[in-house]
Protein backbone atom coordinates (compact mmCIF):
# COMPACT_ATOMS: atom_id res chain seq x y z
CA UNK A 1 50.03 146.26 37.52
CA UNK A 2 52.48 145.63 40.14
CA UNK A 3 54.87 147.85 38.71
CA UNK A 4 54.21 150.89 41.44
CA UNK A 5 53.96 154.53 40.37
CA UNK A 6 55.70 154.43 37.21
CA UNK A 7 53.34 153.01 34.73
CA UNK A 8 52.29 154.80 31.95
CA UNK A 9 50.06 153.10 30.13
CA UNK A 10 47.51 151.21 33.02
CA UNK A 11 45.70 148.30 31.35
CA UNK A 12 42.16 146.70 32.40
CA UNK A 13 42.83 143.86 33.95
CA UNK A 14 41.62 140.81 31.81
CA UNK A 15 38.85 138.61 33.18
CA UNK A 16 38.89 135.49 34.21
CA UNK A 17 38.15 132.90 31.62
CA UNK A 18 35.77 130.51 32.99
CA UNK A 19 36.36 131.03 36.86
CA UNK A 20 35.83 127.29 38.56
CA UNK A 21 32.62 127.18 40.18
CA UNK A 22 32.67 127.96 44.05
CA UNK A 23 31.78 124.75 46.55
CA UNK A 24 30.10 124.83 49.99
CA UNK A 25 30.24 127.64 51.99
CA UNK A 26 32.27 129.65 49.63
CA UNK A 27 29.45 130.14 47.47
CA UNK A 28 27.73 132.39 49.86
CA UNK A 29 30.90 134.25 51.23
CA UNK A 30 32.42 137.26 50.06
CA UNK A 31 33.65 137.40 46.53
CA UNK A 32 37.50 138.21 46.85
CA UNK A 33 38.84 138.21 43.25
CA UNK A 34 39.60 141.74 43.05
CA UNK A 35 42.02 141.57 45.39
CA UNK A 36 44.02 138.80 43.37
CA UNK A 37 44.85 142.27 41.79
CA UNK A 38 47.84 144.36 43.71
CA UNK A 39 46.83 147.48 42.37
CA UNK A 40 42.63 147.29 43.82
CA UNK A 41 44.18 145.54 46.72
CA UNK A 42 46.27 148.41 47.48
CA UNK A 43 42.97 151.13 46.86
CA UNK A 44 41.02 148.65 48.58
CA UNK A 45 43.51 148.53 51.92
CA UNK A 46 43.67 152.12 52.14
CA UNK A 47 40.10 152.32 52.31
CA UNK A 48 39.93 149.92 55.37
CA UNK A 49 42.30 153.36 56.88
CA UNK A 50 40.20 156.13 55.34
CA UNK A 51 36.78 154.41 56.74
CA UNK A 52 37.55 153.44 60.14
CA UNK A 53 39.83 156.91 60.30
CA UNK A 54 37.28 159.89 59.15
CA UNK A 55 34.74 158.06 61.73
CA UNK A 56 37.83 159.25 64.62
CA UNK A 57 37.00 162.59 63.50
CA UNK A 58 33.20 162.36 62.66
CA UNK A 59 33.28 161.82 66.09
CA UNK A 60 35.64 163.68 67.65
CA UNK A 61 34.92 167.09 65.87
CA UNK A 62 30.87 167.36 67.25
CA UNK A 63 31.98 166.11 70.53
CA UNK A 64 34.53 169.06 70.87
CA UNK A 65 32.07 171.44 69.92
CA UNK A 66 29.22 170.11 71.98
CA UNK A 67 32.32 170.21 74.51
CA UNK A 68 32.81 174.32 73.68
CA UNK A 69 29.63 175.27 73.15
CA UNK A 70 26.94 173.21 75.26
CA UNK A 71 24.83 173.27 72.35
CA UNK A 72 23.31 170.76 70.44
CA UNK A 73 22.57 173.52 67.61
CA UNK A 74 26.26 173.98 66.94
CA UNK A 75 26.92 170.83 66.26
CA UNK A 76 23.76 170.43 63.46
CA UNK A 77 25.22 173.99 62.37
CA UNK A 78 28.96 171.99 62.11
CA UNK A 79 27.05 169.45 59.76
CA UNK A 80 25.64 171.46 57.32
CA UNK A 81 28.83 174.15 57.22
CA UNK A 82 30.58 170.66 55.93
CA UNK A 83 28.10 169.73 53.52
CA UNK A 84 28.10 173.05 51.27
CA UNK A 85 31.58 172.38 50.48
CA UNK A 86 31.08 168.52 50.24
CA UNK A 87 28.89 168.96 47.16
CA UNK A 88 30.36 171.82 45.14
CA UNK A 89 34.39 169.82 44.99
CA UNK A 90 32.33 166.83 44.78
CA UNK A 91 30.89 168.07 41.53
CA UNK A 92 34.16 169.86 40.63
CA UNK A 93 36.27 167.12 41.86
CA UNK A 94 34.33 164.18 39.17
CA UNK A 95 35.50 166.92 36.53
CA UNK A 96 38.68 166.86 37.15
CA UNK A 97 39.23 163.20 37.29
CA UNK A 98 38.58 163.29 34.19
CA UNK A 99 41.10 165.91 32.96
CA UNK A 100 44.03 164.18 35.01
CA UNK A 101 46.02 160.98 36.27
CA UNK A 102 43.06 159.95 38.81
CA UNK A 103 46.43 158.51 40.92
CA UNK A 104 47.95 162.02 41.39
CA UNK A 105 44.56 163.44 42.10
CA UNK A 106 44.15 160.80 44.92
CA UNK A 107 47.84 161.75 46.20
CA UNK A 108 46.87 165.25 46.23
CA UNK A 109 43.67 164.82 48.25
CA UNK A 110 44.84 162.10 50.28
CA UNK A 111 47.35 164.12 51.55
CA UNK A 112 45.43 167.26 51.94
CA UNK A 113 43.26 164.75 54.54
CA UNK A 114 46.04 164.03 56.55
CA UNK A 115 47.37 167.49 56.87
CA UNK A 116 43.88 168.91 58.00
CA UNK A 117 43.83 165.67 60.72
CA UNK A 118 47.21 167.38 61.92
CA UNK A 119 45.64 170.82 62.37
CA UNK A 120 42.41 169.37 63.97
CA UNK A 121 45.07 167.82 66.69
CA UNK A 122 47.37 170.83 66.57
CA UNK A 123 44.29 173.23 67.55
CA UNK A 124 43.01 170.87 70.32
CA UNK A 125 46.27 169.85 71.57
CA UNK A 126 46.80 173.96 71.93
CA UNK A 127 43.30 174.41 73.47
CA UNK A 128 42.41 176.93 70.84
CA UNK A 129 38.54 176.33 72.02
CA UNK A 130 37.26 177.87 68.92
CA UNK A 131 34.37 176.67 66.85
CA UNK A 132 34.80 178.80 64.24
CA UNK A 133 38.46 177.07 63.87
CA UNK A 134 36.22 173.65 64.01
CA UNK A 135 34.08 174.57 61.14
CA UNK A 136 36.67 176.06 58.73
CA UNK A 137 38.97 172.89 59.23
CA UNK A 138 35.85 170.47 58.45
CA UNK A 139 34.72 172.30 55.62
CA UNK A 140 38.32 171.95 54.02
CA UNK A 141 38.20 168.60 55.04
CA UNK A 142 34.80 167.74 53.16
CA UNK A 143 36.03 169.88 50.29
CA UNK A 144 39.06 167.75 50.06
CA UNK A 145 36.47 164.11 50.88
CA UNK A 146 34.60 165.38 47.96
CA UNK A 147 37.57 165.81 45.05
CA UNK A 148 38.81 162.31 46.83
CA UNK A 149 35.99 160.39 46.26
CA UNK A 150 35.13 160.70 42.76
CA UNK A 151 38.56 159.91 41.65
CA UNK A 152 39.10 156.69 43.75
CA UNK A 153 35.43 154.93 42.79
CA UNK A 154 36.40 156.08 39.29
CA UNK A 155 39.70 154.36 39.59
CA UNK A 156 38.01 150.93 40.31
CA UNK A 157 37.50 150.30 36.75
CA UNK A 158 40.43 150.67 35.50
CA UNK A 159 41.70 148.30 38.13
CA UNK A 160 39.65 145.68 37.77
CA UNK A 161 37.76 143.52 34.86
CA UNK A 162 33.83 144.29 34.27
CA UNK A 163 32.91 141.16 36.00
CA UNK A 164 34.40 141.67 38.62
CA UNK A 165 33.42 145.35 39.25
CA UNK A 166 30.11 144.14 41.71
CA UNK A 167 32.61 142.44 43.89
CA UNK A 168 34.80 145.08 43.58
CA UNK A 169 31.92 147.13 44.94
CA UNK A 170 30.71 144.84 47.91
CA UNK A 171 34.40 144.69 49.20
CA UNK A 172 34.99 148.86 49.61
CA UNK A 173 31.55 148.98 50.58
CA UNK A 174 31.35 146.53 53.32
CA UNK A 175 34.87 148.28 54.81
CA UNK A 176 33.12 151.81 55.00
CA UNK A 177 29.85 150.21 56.55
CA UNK A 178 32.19 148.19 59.07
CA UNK A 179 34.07 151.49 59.50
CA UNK A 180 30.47 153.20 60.83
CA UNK A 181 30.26 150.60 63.24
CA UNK A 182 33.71 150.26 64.52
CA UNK A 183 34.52 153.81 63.59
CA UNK A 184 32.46 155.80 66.72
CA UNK A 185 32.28 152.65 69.19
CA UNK A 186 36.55 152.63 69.06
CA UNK A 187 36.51 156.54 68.97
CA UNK A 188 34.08 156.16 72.65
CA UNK A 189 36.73 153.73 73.86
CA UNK A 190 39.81 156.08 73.31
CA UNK A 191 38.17 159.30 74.15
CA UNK A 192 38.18 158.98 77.58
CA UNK A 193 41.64 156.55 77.46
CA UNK A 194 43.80 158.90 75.81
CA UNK A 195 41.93 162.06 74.63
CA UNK A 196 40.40 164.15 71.94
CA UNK A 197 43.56 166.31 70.69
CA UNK A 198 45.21 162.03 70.49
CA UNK A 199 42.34 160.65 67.99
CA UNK A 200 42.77 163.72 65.96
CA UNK A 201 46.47 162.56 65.67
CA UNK A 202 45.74 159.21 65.24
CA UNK A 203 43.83 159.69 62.04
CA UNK A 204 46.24 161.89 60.85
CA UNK A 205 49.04 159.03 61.33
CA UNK A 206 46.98 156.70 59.84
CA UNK A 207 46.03 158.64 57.06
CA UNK A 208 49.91 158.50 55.86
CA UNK A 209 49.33 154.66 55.47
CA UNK A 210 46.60 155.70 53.16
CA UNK A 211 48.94 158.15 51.38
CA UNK A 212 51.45 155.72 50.85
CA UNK A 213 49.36 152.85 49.24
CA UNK A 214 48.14 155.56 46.87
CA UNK A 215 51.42 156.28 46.11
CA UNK A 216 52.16 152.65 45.26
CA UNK A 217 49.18 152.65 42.48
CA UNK A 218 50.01 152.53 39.18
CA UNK A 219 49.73 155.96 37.19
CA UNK A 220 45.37 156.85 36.10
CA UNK A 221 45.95 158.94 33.22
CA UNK A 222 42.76 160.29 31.08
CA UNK A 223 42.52 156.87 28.42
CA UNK A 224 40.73 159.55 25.54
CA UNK A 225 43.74 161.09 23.43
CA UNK A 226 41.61 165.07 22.99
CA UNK A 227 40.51 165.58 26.75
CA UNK A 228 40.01 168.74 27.46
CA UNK A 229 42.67 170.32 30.04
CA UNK A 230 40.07 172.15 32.10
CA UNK A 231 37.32 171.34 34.74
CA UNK A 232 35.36 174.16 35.07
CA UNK A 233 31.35 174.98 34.83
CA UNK A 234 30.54 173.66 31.58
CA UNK A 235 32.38 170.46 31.84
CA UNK A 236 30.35 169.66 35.30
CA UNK A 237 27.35 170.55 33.08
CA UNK A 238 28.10 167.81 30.21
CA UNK A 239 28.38 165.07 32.98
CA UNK A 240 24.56 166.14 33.71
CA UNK A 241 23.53 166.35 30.07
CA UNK A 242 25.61 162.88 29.73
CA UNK A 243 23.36 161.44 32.90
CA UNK A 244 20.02 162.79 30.98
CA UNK A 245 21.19 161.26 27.65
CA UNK A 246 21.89 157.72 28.78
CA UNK A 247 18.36 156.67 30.77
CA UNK A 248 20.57 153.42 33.22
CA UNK A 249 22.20 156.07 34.80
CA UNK A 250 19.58 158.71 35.49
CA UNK A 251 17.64 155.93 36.34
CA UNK A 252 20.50 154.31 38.84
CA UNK A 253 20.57 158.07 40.23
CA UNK A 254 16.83 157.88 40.89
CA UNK A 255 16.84 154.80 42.62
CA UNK A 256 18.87 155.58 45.50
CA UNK A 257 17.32 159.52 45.63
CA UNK A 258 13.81 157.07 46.08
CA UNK A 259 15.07 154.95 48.24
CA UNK A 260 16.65 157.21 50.85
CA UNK A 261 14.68 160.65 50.63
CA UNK A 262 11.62 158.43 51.45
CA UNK A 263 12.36 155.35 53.30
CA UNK A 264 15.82 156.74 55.53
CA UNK A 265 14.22 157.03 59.07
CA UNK A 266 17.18 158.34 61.07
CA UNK A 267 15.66 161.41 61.73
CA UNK A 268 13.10 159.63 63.49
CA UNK A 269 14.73 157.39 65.91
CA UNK A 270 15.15 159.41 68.77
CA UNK A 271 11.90 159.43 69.18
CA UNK A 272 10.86 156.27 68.52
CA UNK A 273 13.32 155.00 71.19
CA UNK A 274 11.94 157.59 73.81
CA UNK A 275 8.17 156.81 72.99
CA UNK A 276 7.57 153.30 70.91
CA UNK A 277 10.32 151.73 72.22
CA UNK A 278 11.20 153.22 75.88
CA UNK A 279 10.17 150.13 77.70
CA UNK A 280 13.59 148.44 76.46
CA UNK A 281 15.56 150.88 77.84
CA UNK A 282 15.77 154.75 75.99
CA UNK A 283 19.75 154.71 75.69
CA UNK A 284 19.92 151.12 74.10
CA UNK A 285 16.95 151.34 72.35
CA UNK A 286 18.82 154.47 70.58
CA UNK A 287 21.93 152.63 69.93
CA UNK A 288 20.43 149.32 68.15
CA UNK A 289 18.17 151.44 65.72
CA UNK A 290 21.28 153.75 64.85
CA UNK A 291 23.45 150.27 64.27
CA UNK A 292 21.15 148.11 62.21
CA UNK A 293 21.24 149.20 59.20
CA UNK A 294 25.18 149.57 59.31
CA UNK A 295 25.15 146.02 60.83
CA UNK A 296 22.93 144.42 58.29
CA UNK A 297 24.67 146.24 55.41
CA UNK A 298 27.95 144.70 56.56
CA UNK A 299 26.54 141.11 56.65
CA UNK A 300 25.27 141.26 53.35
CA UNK A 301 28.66 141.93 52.12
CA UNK A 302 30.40 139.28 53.98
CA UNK A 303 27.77 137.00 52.20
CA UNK A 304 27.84 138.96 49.18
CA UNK A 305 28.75 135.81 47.02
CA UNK A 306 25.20 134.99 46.78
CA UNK A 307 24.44 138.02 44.54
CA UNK A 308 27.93 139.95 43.50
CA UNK A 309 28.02 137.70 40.33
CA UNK A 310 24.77 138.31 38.94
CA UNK A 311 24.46 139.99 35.54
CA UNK A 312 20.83 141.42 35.59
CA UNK A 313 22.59 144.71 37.14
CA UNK A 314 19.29 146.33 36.77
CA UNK A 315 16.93 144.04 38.31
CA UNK A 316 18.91 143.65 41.37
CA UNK A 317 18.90 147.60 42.04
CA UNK A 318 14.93 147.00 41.12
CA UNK A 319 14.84 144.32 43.73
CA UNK A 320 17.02 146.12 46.26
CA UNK A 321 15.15 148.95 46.63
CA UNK A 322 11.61 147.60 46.48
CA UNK A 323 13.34 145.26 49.57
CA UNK A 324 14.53 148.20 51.47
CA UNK A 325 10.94 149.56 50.97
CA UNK A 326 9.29 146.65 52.72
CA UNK A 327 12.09 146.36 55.45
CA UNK A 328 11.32 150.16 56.19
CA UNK A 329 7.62 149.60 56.25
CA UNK A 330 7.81 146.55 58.35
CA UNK A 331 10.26 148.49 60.84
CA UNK A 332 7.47 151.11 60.90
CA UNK A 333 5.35 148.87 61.93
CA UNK A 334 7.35 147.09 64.39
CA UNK A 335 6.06 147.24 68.29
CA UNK A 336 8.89 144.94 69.55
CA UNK A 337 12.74 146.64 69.42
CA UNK A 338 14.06 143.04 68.55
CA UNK A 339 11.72 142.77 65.33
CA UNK A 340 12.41 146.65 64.58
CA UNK A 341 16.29 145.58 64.61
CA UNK A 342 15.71 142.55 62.25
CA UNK A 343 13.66 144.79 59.89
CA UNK A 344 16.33 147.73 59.84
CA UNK A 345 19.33 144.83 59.48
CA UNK A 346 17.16 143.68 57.04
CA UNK A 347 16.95 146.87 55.18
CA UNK A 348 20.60 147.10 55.54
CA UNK A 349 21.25 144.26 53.58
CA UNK A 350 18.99 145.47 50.94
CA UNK A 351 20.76 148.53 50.99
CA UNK A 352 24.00 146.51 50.33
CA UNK A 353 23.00 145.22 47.47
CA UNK A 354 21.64 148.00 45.99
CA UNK A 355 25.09 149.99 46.60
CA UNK A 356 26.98 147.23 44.61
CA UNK A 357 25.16 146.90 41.54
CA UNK A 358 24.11 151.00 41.24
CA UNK A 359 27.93 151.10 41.72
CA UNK A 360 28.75 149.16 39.17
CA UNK A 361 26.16 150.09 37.17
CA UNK A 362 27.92 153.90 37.02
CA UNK A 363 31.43 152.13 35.84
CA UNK A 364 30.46 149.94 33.49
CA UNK A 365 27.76 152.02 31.36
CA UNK A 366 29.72 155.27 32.02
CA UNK A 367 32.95 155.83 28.88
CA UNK A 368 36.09 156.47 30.99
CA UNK A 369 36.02 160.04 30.50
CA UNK A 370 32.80 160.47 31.85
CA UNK A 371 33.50 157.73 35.11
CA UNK A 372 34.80 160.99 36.97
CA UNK A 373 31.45 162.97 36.69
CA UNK A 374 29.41 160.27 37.12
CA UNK A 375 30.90 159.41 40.67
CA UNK A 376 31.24 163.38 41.44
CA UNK A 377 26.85 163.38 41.30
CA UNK A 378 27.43 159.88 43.09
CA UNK A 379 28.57 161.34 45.80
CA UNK A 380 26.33 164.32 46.08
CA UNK A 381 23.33 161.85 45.76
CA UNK A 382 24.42 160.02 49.09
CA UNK A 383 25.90 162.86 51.14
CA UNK A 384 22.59 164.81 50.38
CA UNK A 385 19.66 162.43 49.84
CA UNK A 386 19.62 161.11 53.87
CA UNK A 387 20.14 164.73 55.07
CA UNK A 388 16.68 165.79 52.82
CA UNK A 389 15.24 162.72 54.45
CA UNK A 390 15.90 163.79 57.65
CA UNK A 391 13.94 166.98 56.84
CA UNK A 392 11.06 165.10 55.46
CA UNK A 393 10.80 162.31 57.78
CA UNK A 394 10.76 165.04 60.58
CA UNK A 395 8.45 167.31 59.18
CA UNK A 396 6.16 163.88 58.67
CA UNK A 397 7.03 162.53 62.07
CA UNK A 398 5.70 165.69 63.53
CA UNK A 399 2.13 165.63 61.44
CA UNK A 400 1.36 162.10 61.70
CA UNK A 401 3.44 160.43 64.33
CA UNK A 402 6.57 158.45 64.04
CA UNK A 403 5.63 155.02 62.72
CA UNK A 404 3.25 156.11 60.63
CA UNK A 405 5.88 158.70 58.68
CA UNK A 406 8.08 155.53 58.75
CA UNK A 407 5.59 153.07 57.50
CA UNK A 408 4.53 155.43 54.60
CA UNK A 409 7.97 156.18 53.27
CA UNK A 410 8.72 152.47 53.19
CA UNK A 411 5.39 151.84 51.05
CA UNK A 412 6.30 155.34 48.59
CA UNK A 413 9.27 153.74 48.14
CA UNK A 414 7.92 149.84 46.65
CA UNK A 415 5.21 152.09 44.68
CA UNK A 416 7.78 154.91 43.29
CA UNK A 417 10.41 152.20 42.64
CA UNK A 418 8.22 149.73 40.54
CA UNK A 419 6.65 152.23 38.95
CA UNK A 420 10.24 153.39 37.70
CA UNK A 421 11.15 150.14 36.56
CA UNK A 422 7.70 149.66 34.64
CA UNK A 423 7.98 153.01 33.34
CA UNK A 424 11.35 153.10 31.98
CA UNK A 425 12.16 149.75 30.68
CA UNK A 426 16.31 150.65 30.23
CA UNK A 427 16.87 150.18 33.94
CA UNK A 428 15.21 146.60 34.03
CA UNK A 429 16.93 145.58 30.66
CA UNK A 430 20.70 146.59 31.95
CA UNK A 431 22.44 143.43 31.92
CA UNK A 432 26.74 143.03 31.64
């Protein structure tokens, strides 16, 4: 596996035969096996770039139009006109990692990143001032996020043994949950240091790191010997009728559309920090709610040893999301900001360790040439299920008041989720 870009024929790593049992603290810290491997360990370091990097921009991009425009309503209108493209090459992207070396796909993308970063600094560094020039540039971006993504989570397998694939999981995600912490709170330090046209650049700078440890993988060729040579329309709607055939996956699907359409209270926190919690201070108030959840999800990965080698897969999405149900209800009900921050930590840990195991749920009960498709829907799923939670938690916010619209999506969450796992028995059953 250390070969670099030549290999031809990439090889599953083989597991390790009776791993010696872990002592002391080690048995509750982070599971690092994966990156015994060079090839993961190369993904996995240009994710630590990619995460703390497209933060720069998340960043930098509404803060330049909010800069233009004075209006808060451009910069929602910003977010959507990058979502659009988000999910269609998300969908088309999982198709064609299946139809081609995932590594060359990932070179492709990678770079198409870091040449948009160049043109968000080249039109701020000319003070082009134009929004319109904003929103085209993040909507290729997103469109080129969304064939990215698939590709690389699809990649993990093939890079590292089945046992290993939670781990796998609970490293990447506890670098793009440390990213959205570190991400915006180094982008507020630099802004004003250096300037907005200079973050742009810096992403796109270290976005060629990223480029070149992709570069370094070894070649991700399609592992069937007929795949088709296309990825259009009908092969996007196989990797549906695949998800409705094989009940773990649906079910995986549904878990996290439960747990975030109903129990994600972002929408909401604004004004819970300006009425519930204004006492404590409005501005701080805002910040702690908005990093909890990132915060707690990054804990539990740093003590993701305690759960990344369990093999009931299925009960511990179960268990996940009935726990980020109760976390969100408790939150709701929360008078003090301190308690409200342990609940939404709390949730974020849940959330942790429901992102490993749904994760590696998708790889391991996925065939190869579906892994592509199954992380293109992936990635719709959590790009658009907080965003229709937003909408609903709003709309209920509005009707019954904040912490009650909180509180109640944390309790349809435990009631929807173990009626699921009662319901359909495959989910509870999955086991590796």
């Amino acid at each position: 596996m250390d070969t670099g870009e030549s290999s031809t024929e990439p090889q599953t790593p083989r597991a390790d035969t009776a791993p010696p049992p872990r002592r002391g603290w080690r048995r509750w810290a982070m599971d690092t096996r994966p990156l015994r491997i060079p090839a993961y360990r190369r993904l996995w370091s240009s994710t630590i770039v990619t995460a703390v990097g497209s933060q720069l921009t998340a960043v930098a991009v509404p803060k330049q139009i909010y800069d233009i425009t004075g209006s808060s309503a451009w910069v929602g209108a910003a977010s959507m006109a990058g979502l659009l493209p988000l999910i269609v090459f998300a969908l088309w992207g999982g198709a064609v990692a299946d139809t081609m070396d995932r590594r060359k796909l990932l070179l492709i993308t990678n770079s198409g990143i870091a040449v948009t970063s160049v043109l968000f600094w080249l039109q701020a560094v000319t003070g082009l001032h134009s929004v319109a020039a904003l929103m085209g540039l993040l909507a290729v971006q997103q469109a080129f996020w969304g064939l990215n993504s698939p590709a690389r989570n699809a990649s993990i397998a093939r890079l590292v043994p089945e046992d290993q694939l939670p781990a796998a999981n609970a490293l990447g995600s506890t670098v793009m949950q440390t990213g959205q912490v570190m991400g915006p709170l180094l982008a507020g330090v630099l802004i004003p240091v250096i300037g907005l046209p200079e973050l742009y650049l810096l992403d796109a700078l270290a976005l060629c790191v990223t480029v070149w440890a992709v570069y370094r993988l070894p070649s991700l060729p399609p592992l069937a010997k007929a795949v088709a040579r296309r990825a259009g329309v009908r092969e996007i709607v196989e990797g549906f009728r695949y998800i409705s055939a094989h009940k773990v996956l649906l079910l995986s699907f549904l878990a996290d559309i439960v747990a975030m359409v109903f129990g994600m209270p972002r929408a909401l926190f604004p004004q819970l920090a300006s009425e519930t919690y204004a006492s404590y201070n409005e501005g701080v108030a805002l910040g702690l709610l908005f990093a909890a959840i990132p915060i707690g999800a990054v804990v539990g990965g740093l003590f993701s040893g305690t759960f990344s080698r369990a093999r009931r897969h299925g009960w511990m999405v179960i268990g996940a999301v009935v726990a980020w149900g109760a976390a969100v209800t408790g939150f709701g009900l929360s008078r003090s900001l301190w308690i409200a921050v342990v609940f939404l930590a709390a949730a974020g840990v849940a959330d942790m360790v429901s992102m490993v195991f749904r994760g590696a749920i998708l790889l391991s009960a996925a065939t190869d040439e579906m892994r592509g498709r199954m992380q293109g829907v992936f990635t719709v799923v959590v790009a658009g299920g907080p965003r229709l939670a937003d909408v609903l938690h709003g709309t209920a916010g509005s009707v019954f008041g904040p912490r009650a619209a909180v509180a109640g999506g944390g309790l349809l969450v435990v009631a929807v989720m173990l009626g699921l796992a009662f319901a359909f028995p495959a989910l509870r059953r999955y086991r590796i």
